[in-house]
C-alpha atoms as a PDB file:
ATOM      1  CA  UNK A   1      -1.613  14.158  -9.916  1.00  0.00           C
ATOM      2  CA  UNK A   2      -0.956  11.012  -7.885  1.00  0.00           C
ATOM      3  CA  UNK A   3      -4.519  11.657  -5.953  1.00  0.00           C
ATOM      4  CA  UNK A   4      -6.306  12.260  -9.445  1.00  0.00           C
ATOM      5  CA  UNK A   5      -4.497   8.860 -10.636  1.00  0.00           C
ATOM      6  CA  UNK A   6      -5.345   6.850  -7.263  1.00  0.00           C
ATOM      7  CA  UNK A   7      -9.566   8.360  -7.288  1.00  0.00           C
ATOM      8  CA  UNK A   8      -9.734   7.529 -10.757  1.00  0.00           C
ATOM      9  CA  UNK A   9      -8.406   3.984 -10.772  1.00  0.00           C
ATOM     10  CA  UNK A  10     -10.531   3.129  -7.406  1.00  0.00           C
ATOM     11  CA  UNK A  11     -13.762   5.295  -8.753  1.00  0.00           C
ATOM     12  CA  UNK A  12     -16.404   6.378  -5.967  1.00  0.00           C
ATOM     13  CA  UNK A  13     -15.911   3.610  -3.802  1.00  0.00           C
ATOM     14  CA  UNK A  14     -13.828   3.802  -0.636  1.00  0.00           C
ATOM     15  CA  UNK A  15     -13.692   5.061   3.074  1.00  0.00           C
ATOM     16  CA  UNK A  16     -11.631   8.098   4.796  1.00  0.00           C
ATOM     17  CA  UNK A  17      -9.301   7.803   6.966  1.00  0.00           C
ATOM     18  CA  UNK A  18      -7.317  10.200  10.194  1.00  0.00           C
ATOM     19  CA  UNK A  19      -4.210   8.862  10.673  1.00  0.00           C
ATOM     20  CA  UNK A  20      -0.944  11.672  12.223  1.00  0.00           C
ATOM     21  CA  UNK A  21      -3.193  14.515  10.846  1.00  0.00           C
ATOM     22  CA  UNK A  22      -3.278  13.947   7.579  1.00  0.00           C
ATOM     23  CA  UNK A  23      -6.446  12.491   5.416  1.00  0.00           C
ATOM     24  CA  UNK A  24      -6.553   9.268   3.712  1.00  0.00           C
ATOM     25  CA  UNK A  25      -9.054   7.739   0.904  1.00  0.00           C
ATOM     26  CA  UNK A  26      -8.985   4.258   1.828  1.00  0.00           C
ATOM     27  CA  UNK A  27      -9.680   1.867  -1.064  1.00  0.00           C
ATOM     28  CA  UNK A  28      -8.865  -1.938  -0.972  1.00  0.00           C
ATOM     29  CA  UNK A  29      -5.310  -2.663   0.349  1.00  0.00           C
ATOM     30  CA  UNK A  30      -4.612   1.008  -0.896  1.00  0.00           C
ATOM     31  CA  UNK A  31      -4.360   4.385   0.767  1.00  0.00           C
ATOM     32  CA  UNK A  32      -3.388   7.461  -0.532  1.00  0.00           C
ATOM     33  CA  UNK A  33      -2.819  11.214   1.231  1.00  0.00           C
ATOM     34  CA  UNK A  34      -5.623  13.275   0.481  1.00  0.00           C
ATOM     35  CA  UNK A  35      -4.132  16.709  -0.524  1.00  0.00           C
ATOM     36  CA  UNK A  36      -4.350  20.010   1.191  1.00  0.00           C
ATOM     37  CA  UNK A  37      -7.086  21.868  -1.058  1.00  0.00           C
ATOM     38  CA  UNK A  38      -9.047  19.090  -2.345  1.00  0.00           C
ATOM     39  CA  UNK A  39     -12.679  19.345  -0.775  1.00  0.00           C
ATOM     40  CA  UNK A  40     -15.004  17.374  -2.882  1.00  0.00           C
ATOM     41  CA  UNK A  41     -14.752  14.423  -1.020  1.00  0.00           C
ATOM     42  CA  UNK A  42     -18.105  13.285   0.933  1.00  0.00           C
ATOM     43  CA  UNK A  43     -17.902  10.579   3.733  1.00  0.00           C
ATOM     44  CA  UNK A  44     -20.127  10.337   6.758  1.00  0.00           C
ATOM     45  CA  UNK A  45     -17.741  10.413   9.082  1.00  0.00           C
ATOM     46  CA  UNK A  46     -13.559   9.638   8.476  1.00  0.00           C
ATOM     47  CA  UNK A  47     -12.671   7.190  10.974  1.00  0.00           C
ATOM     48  CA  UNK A  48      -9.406   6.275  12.621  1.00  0.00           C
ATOM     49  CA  UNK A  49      -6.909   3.833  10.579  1.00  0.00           C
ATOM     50  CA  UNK A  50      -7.277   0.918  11.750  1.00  0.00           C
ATOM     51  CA  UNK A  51      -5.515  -0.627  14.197  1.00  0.00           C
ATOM     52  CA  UNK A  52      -3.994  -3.359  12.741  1.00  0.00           C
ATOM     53  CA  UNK A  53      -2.561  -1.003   9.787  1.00  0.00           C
ATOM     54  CA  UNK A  54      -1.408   1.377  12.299  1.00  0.00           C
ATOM     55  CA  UNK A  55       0.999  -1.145  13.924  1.00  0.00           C
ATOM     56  CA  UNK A  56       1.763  -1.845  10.160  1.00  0.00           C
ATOM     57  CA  UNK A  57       2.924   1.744   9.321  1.00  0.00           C
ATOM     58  CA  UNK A  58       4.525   2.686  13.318  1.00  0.00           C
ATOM     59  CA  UNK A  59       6.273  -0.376  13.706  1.00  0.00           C
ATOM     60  CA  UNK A  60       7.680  -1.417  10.425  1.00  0.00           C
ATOM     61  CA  UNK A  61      11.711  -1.060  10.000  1.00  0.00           C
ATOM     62  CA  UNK A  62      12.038  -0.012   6.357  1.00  0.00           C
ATOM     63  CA  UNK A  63      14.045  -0.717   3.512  1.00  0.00           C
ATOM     64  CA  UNK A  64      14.581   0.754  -0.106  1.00  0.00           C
ATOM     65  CA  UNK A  65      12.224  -1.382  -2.192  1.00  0.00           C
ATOM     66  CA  UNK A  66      13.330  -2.005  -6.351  1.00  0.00           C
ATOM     67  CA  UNK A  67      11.251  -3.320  -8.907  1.00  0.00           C
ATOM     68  CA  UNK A  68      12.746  -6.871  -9.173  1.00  0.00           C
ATOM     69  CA  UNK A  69      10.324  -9.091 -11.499  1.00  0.00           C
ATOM     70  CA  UNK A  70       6.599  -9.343 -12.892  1.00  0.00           C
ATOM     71  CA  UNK A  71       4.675 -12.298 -14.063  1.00  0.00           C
ATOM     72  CA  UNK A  72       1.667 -13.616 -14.575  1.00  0.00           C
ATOM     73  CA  UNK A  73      -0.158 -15.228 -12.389  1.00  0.00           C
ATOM     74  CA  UNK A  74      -1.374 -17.287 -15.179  1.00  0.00           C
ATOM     75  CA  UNK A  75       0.000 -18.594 -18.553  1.00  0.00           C
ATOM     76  CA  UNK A  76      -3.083 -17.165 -20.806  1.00  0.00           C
ATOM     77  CA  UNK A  77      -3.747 -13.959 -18.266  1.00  0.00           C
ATOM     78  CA  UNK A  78      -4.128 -11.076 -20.018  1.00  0.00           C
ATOM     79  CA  UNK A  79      -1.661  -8.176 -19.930  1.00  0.00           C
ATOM     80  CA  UNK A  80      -3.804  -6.306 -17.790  1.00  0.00           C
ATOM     81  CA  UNK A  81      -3.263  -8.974 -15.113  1.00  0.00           C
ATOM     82  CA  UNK A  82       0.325  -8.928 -14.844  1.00  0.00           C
ATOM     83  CA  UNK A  83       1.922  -8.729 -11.338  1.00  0.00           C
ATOM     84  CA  UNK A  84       4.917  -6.474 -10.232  1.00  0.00           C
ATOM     85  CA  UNK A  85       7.169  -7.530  -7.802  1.00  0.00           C
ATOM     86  CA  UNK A  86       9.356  -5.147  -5.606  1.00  0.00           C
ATOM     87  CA  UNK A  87      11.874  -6.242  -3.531  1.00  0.00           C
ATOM     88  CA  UNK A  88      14.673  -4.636  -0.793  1.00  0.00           C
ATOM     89  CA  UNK A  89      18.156  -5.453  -0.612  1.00  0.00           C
ATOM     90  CA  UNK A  90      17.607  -9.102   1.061  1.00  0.00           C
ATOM     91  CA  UNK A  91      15.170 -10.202  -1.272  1.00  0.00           C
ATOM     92  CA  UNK A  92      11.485  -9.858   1.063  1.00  0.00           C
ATOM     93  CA  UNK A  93       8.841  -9.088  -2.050  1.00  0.00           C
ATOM     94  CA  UNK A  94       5.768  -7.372  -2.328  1.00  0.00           C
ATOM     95  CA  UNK A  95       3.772  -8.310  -5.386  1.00  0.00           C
ATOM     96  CA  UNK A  96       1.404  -5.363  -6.763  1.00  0.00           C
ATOM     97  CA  UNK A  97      -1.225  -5.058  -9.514  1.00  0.00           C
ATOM     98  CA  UNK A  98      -1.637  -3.322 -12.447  1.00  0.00           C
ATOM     99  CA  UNK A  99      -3.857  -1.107 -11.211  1.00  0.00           C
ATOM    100  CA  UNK A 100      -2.130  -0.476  -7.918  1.00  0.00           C
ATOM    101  CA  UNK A 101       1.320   0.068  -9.765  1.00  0.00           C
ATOM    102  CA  UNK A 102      -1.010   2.929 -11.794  1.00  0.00           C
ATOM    103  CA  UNK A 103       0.021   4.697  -8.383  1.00  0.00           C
ATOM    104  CA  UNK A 104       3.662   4.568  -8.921  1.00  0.00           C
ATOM    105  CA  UNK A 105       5.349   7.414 -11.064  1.00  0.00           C
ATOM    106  CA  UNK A 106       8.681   7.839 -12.292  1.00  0.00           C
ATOM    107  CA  UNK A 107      10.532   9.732  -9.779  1.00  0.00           C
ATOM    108  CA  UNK A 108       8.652   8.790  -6.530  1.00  0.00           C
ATOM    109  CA  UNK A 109      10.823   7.004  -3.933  1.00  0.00           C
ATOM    110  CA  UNK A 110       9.776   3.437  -2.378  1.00  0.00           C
ATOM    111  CA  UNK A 111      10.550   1.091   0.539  1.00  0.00           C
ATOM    112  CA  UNK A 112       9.033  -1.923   1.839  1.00  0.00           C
ATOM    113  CA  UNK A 113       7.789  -1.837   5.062  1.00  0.00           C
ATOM    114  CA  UNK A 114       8.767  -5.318   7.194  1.00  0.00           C
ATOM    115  CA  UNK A 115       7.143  -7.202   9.718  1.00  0.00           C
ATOM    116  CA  UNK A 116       8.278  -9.835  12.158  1.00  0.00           C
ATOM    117  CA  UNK A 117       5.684 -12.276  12.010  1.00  0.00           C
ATOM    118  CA  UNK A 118       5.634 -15.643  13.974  1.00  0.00           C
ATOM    119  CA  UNK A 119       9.401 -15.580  13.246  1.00  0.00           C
ATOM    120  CA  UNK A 120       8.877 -14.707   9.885  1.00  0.00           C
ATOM    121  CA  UNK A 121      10.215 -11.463   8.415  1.00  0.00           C
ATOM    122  CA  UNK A 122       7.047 -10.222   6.064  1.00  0.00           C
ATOM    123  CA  UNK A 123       7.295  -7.238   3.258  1.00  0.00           C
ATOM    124  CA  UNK A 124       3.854  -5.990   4.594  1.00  0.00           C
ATOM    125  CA  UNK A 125       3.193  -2.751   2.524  1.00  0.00           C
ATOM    126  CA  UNK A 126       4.723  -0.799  -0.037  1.00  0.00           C
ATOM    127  CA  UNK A 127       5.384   2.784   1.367  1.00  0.00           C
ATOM    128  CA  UNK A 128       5.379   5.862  -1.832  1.00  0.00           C
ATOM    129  CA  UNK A 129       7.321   8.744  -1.703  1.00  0.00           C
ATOM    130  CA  UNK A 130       6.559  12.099  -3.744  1.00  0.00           C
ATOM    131  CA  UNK A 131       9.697  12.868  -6.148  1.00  0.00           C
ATOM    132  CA  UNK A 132      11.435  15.296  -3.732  1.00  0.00           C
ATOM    133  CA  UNK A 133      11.116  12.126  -0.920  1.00  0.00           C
ATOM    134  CA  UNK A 134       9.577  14.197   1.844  1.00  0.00           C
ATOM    135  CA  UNK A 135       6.091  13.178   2.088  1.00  0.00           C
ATOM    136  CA  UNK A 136       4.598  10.209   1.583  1.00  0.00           C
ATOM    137  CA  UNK A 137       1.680   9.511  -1.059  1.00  0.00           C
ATOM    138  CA  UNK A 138       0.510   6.680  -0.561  1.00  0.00           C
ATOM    139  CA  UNK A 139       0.609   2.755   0.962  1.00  0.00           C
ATOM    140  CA  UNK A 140      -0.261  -0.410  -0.707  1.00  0.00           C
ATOM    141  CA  UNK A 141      -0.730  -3.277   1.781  1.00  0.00           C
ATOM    142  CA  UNK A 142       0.456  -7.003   0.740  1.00  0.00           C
ATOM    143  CA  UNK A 143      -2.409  -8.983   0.720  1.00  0.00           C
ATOM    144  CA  UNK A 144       0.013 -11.795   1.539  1.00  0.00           C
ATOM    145  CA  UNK A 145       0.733 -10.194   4.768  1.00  0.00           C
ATOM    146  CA  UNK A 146      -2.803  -9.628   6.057  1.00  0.00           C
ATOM    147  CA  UNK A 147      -4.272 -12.900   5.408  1.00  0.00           C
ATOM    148  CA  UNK A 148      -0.709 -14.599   7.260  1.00  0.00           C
ATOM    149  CA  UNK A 149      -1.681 -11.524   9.893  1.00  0.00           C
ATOM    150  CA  UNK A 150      -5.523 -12.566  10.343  1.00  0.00           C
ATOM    151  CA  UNK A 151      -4.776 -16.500  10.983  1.00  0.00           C
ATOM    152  CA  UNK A 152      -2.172 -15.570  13.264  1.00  0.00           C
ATOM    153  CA  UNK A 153      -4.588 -13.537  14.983  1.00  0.00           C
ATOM    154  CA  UNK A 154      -7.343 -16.004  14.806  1.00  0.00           C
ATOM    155  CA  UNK A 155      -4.560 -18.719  15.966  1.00  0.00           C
ATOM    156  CA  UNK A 156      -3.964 -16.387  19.207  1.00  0.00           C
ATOM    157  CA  UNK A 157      -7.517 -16.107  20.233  1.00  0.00           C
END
């Protein structure tokens, strides 16, 4: 249901990616598990996750993420537009969209994945759990975190 929920908010466009075995559709700063069985998928060739996401999912110390707040990013947005903020225990947010939190069901578990970043402590994805917490769905990257990632990267070079 999750997969059904993910292709139809992203549509036709997206990439797929290997990463530990398993199949992802890659679509913006979203990935979700492709599920055993489902074979109507066409890509020239499913590449490798990235490297810069791998150290993202590897390396990451995790903690239980809430939703804390939403907003809008501006006064006359329309509801459509409305941000969702999840947090861990000491406060390090990832803000989704609407159409990313489309992802999110009632039961499935959540935690924030954390990076160290130039001495700063980043919420750099948003890992989902299915309802029974044993495999996860999906991963929503903070946009946040990759742009602070790419000048730091650019700053290094």
């Amino acid at each position: 249901m999750k997969f059904d929920k993910f292709v139809k908010n992203t549509g036709t466009m997206g990439a797929i990616l290997e990463y530990r075995g398993q199949k992802y559709l890659c679509s913006g700063p979203m990935i979700a598990r492709i599920p055993e069985g489902i074979t109507g998928l066409v890509c020239a060739a499913a590449t490798e996750l990235p490297e810069r996401l791998r150290r993202i999912l590897e390396d990451s110390e995790e903690e239980e993420a809430y939703l804390s707040d939403a907003f809008l990013p501006q006064a006359d947005d329309k509801p459509a537009e409305l941000r969702r903020v999840f947090s861990d225990r000491l406060g390090h947010c990832i803000d989704i969209s609407n159409k990313q939190f489309g992802l999110i069901e009632k039961y499935d578990g959540l935690t924030v994945l954390l990076q160290e970043l130039d001495g700063q402590t980043y919420a750099a994805a948003l890992k989902i759990y299915d309802v029974n917490h044993e495999e996860v769905c999906a991963y929503i990257f903070s946009k946040t975190y990759l742009d602070a990632l790419k000048l730091y990267e650019e700053e290094q070079a």
